[in-house]
Protein backbone atom coordinates (compact mmCIF):
# COMPACT_ATOMS: atom_id res chain seq x y z
CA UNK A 1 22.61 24.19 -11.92
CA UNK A 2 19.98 22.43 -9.79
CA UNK A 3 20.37 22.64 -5.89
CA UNK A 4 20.27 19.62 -3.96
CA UNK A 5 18.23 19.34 -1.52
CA UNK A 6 19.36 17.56 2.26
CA UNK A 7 16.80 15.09 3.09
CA UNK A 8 15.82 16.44 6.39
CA UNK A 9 15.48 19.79 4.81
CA UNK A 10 12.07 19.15 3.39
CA UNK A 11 10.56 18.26 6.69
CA UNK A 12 12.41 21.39 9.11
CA UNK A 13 10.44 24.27 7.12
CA UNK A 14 7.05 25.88 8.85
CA UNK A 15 3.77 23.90 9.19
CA UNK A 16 2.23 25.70 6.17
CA UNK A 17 5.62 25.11 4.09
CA UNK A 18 5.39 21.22 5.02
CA UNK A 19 1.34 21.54 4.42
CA UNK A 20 2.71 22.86 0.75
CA UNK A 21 5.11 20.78 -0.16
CA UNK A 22 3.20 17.44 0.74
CA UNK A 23 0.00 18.68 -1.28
CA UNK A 24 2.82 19.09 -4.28
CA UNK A 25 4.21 15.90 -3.45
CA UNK A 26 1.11 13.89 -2.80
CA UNK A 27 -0.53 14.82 -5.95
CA UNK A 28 2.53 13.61 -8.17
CA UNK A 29 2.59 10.42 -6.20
CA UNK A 30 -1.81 10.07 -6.95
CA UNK A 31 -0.53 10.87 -10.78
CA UNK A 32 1.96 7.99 -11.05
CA UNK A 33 -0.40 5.80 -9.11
CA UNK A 34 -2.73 5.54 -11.59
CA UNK A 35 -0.32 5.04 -14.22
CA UNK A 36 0.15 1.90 -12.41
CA UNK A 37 -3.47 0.88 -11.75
CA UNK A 38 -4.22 1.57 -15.28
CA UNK A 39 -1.24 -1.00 -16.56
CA UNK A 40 -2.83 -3.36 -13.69
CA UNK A 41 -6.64 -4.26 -15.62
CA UNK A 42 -7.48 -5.95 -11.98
CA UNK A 43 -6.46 -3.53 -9.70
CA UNK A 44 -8.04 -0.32 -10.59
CA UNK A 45 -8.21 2.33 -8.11
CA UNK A 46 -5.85 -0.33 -5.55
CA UNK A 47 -3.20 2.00 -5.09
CA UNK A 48 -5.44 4.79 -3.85
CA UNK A 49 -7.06 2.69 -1.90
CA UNK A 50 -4.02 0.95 -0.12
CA UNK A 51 -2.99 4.86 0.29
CA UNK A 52 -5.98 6.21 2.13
CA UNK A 53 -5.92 2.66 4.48
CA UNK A 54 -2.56 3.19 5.30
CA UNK A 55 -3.43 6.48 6.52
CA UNK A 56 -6.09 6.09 8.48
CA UNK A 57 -3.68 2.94 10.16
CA UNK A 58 -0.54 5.68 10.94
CA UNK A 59 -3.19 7.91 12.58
CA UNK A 60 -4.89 4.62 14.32
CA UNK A 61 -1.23 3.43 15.33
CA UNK A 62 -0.40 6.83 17.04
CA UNK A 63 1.65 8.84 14.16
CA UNK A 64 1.40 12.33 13.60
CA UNK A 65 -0.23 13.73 10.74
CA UNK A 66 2.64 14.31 9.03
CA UNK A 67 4.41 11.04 9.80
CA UNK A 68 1.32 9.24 8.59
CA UNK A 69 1.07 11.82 5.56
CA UNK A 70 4.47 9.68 3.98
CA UNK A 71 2.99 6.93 4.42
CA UNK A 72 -0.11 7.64 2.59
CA UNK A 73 2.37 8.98 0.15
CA UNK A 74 4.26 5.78 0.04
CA UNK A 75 0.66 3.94 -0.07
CA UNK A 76 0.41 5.47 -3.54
CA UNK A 77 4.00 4.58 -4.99
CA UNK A 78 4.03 0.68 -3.61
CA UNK A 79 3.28 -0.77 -6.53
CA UNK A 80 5.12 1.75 -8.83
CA UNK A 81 7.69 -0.84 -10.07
CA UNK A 82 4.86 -2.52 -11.59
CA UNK A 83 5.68 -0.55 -14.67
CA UNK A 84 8.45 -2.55 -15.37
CA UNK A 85 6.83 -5.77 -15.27
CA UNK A 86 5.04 -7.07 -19.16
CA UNK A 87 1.69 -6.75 -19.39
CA UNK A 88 0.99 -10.46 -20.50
CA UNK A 89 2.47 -11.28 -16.63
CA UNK A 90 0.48 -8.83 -15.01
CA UNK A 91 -2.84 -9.44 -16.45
CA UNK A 92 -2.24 -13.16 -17.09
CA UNK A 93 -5.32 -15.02 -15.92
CA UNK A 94 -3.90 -18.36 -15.40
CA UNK A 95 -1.56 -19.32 -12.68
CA UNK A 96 1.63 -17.59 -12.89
CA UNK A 97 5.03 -20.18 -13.59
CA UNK A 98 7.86 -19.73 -11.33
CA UNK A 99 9.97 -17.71 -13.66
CA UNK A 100 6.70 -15.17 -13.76
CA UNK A 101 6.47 -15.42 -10.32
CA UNK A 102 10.05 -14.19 -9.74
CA UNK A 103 9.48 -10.94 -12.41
CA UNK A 104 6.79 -10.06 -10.32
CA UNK A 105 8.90 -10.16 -7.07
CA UNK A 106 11.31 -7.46 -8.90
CA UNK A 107 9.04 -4.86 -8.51
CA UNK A 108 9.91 -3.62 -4.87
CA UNK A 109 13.56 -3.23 -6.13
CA UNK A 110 12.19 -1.37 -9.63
CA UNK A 111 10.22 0.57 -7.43
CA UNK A 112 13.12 1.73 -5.22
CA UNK A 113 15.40 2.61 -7.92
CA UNK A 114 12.84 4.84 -9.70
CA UNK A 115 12.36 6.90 -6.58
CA UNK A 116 15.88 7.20 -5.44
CA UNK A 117 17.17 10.21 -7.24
CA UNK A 118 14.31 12.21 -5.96
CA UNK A 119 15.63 13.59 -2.98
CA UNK A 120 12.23 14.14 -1.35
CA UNK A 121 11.14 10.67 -1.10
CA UNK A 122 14.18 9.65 1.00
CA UNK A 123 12.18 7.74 3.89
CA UNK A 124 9.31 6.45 1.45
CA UNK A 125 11.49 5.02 -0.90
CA UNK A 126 11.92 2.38 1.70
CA UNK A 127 8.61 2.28 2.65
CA UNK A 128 8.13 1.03 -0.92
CA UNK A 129 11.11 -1.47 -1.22
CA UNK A 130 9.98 -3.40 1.98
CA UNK A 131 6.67 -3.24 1.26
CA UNK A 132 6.25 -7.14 0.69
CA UNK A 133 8.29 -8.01 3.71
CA UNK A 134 6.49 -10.53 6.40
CA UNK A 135 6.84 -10.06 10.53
CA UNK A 136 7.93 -13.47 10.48
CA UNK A 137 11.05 -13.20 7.74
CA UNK A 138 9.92 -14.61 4.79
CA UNK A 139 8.93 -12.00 2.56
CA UNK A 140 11.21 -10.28 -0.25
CA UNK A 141 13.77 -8.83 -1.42
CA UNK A 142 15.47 -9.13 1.38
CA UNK A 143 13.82 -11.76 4.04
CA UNK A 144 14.38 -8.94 7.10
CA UNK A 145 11.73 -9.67 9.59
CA UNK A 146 9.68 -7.73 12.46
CA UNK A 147 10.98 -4.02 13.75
CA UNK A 148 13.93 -4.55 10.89
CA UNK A 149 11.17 -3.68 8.35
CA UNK A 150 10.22 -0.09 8.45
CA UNK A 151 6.64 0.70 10.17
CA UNK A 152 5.62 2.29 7.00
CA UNK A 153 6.54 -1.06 4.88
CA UNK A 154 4.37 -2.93 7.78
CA UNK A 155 1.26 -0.57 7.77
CA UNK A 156 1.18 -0.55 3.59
CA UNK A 157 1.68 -4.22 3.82
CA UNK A 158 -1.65 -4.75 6.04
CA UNK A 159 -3.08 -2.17 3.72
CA UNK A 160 -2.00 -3.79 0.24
CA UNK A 161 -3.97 -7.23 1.42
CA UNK A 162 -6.90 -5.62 2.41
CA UNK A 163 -7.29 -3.96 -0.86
CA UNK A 164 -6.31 -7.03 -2.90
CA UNK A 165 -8.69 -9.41 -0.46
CA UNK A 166 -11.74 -7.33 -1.63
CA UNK A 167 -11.68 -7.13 -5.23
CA UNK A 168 -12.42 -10.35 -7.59
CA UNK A 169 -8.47 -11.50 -9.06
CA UNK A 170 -8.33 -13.59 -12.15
CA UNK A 171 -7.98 -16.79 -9.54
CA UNK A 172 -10.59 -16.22 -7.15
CA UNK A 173 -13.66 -13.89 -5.92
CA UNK A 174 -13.32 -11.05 -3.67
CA UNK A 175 -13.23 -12.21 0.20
CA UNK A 176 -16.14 -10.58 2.32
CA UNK A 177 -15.45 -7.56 4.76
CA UNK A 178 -15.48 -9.79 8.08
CA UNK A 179 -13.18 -12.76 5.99
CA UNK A 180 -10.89 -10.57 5.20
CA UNK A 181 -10.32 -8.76 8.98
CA UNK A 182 -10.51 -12.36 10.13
CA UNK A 183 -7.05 -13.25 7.37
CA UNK A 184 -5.80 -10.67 9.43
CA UNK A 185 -6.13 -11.78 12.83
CA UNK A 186 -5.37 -15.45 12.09
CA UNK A 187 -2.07 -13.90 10.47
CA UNK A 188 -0.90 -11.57 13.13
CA UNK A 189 2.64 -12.38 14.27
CA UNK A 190 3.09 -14.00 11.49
CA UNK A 191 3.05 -12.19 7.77
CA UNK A 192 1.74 -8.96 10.08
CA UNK A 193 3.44 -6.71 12.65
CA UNK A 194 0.74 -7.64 15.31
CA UNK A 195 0.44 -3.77 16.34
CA UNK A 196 -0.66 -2.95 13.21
CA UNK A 197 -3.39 -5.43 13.03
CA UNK A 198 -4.40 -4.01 16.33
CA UNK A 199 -4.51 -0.27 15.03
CA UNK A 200 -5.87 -1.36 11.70
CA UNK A 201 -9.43 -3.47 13.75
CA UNK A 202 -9.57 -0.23 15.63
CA UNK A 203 -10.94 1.50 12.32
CA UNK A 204 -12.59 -1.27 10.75
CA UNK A 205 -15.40 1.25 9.71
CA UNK A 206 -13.37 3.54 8.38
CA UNK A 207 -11.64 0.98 6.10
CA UNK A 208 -15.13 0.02 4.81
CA UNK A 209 -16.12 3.73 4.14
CA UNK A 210 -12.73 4.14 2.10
CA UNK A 211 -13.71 0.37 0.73
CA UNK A 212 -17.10 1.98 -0.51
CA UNK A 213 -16.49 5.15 -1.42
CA UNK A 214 -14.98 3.93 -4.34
CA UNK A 215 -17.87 1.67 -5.69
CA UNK A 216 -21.37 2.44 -7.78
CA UNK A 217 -24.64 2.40 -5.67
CA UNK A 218 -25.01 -1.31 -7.17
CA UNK A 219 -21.78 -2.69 -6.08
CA UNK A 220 -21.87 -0.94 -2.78
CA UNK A 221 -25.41 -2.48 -2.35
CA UNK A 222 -24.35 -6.45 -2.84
CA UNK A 223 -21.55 -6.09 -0.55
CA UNK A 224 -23.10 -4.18 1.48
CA UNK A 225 -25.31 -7.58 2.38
CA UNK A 226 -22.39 -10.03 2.87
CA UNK A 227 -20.39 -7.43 5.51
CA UNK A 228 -21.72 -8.58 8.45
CA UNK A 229 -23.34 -11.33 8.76
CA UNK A 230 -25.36 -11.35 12.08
C-alpha cells in the first residue's frame, strides 16, 4: 500500500534531498507541458517559456530559490487543463462565440483537479487554478482580487501575457518587446499585482534572452530590429 505523503514533508528534507526531488518533479511538469503546447498549434514552446519568466520574476521579486523553483514548476502546469478543451476551440482561427469562450475559461478548474491527488503539488495546484485571476477582481473562476490571489498565480499571470503578447495568434501579430512591457505598465493595478510589474521591468533583459533563446537565427534577427526603437 502506497504511503501518503504530508504536504510539508516534501519541503523539510536536506538541501540536496529538496535539490532531488524538484529536478524529479520539474522534469515531469516540462513532460506534461509539452503535451499541452503540442495540443495548442499557436503556442508552441509557451509553457516553457511562461515557466522560465516566472522564475526569473520570484527571484526579481525577492523569493528564494526554492520558493521561486514552484513557481517555475507551476509556470509549466498553467495551462495543463488545456487538455480538456476540443481541439476545433483551441486552434479555431476565427473569433471564439461565447459558449467557446466559457470552455476555455474551464481550464484553470480542469487544471486543478488533475493535480490534486498528487500530494506534491499541494501549493502549485493553486498557483495554477488562479492563474487567470486580475489585481482588480475580475478575472476567473473565482473573481478574488489583489493579495487574495496567491503571488505565484500573480507572477505566472504577468508571465502568461508576456509570452502570449510576443507570438503571432490567429487574431493578430505578435506585439514588439517595448509594446508589450509598456501593456504592462499601463495595466499595473489593474489586471497586474503592481509589485510584480515592478520586479518583472527589473529583468527586462533577461525576459528577452529567455524570449530569444527559443527562436532560429532568422526570427531572432527581425525582432531583434523592432525591440528598441531608439
Amino acid at each position: 500500500m502506497y504511503k501518503k505523503i504530508p504536504s510539508d514533508e516534501f519541503y523539510t528534507g536536506t538541501l540536496d534531498q529538496i535539490k532531488n526531488e524538484f529536478i524529479t518533479i520539474h522534469q515531469f511538469a516540462e513532460s506534461l507541458s509539452r503535451v499541452i503546447d503540442a495540443k495548442d498549434v499557436y503556442t508552441a514552446n509557451h509553457s516553457e517559456e511562461v515557466a522560465e519568466i516566472s522564475y526569473a520574476i520570484a527571484l526579481s521579486y525577492g523569493l528564494n530559490e526554492k520558493e521561486a523553483e514552484k513557481i517555475h514548476i507551476a509556470g509549466h502546469l498553467h495551462d495543463i487543463g488545456k487538455i480538456a478543451i476540443p481541439d476545433k476551440i483551441l486552434n479555431k482561427k476565427g473569433k471564439l462565440t461565447k459558449h467557446e469562450w466559457k470552455i476555455i475559461k474551464t481550464h484553470p478548474l480542469v487544471g486543478f483537479a488533475i493535480l490534486k491527488p498528487v500530494t506534491l503539488l499541494t501549493d502549485i495546484k493553486d498557483m495554477v487554478l488562479y492563474h487567470h485571476e486580475r489585481y482588480d477582481g475580475k478575472g476567473y473562476p473565482s473573481g478574488i482580487k489583489a493579495e487574495e490571489i496567491p503571488l505565484g498565480s500573480r507572477i505566472i499571470t504577468v508571465a502568461d501575457v508576456i509570452s502570449a503578447m510576443l507570438h503571432d495568434r490567429p487574431y493578430r501579430k505578435a506585439f514588439d518587446f517595448e509594446e508589450t512591457f509598456e501593456e504592462l505598465k499601463n495595466n499595473s493595478g489593474i489586471q497586474f499585482d503592481p509589485k510584480v510589474v515592478n520586479a518583472t521591468i527589473t529583468v527586462m533583459d533577461k525576459i528577452w534572452e529567455i524570449f530569444t533563446k527559443r527562436r532560429d537565427l532568422n526570427d531572432t534577427n527581425s525582432i531583434d530590429s523592432k525591440r528598441r526603437k531608439s
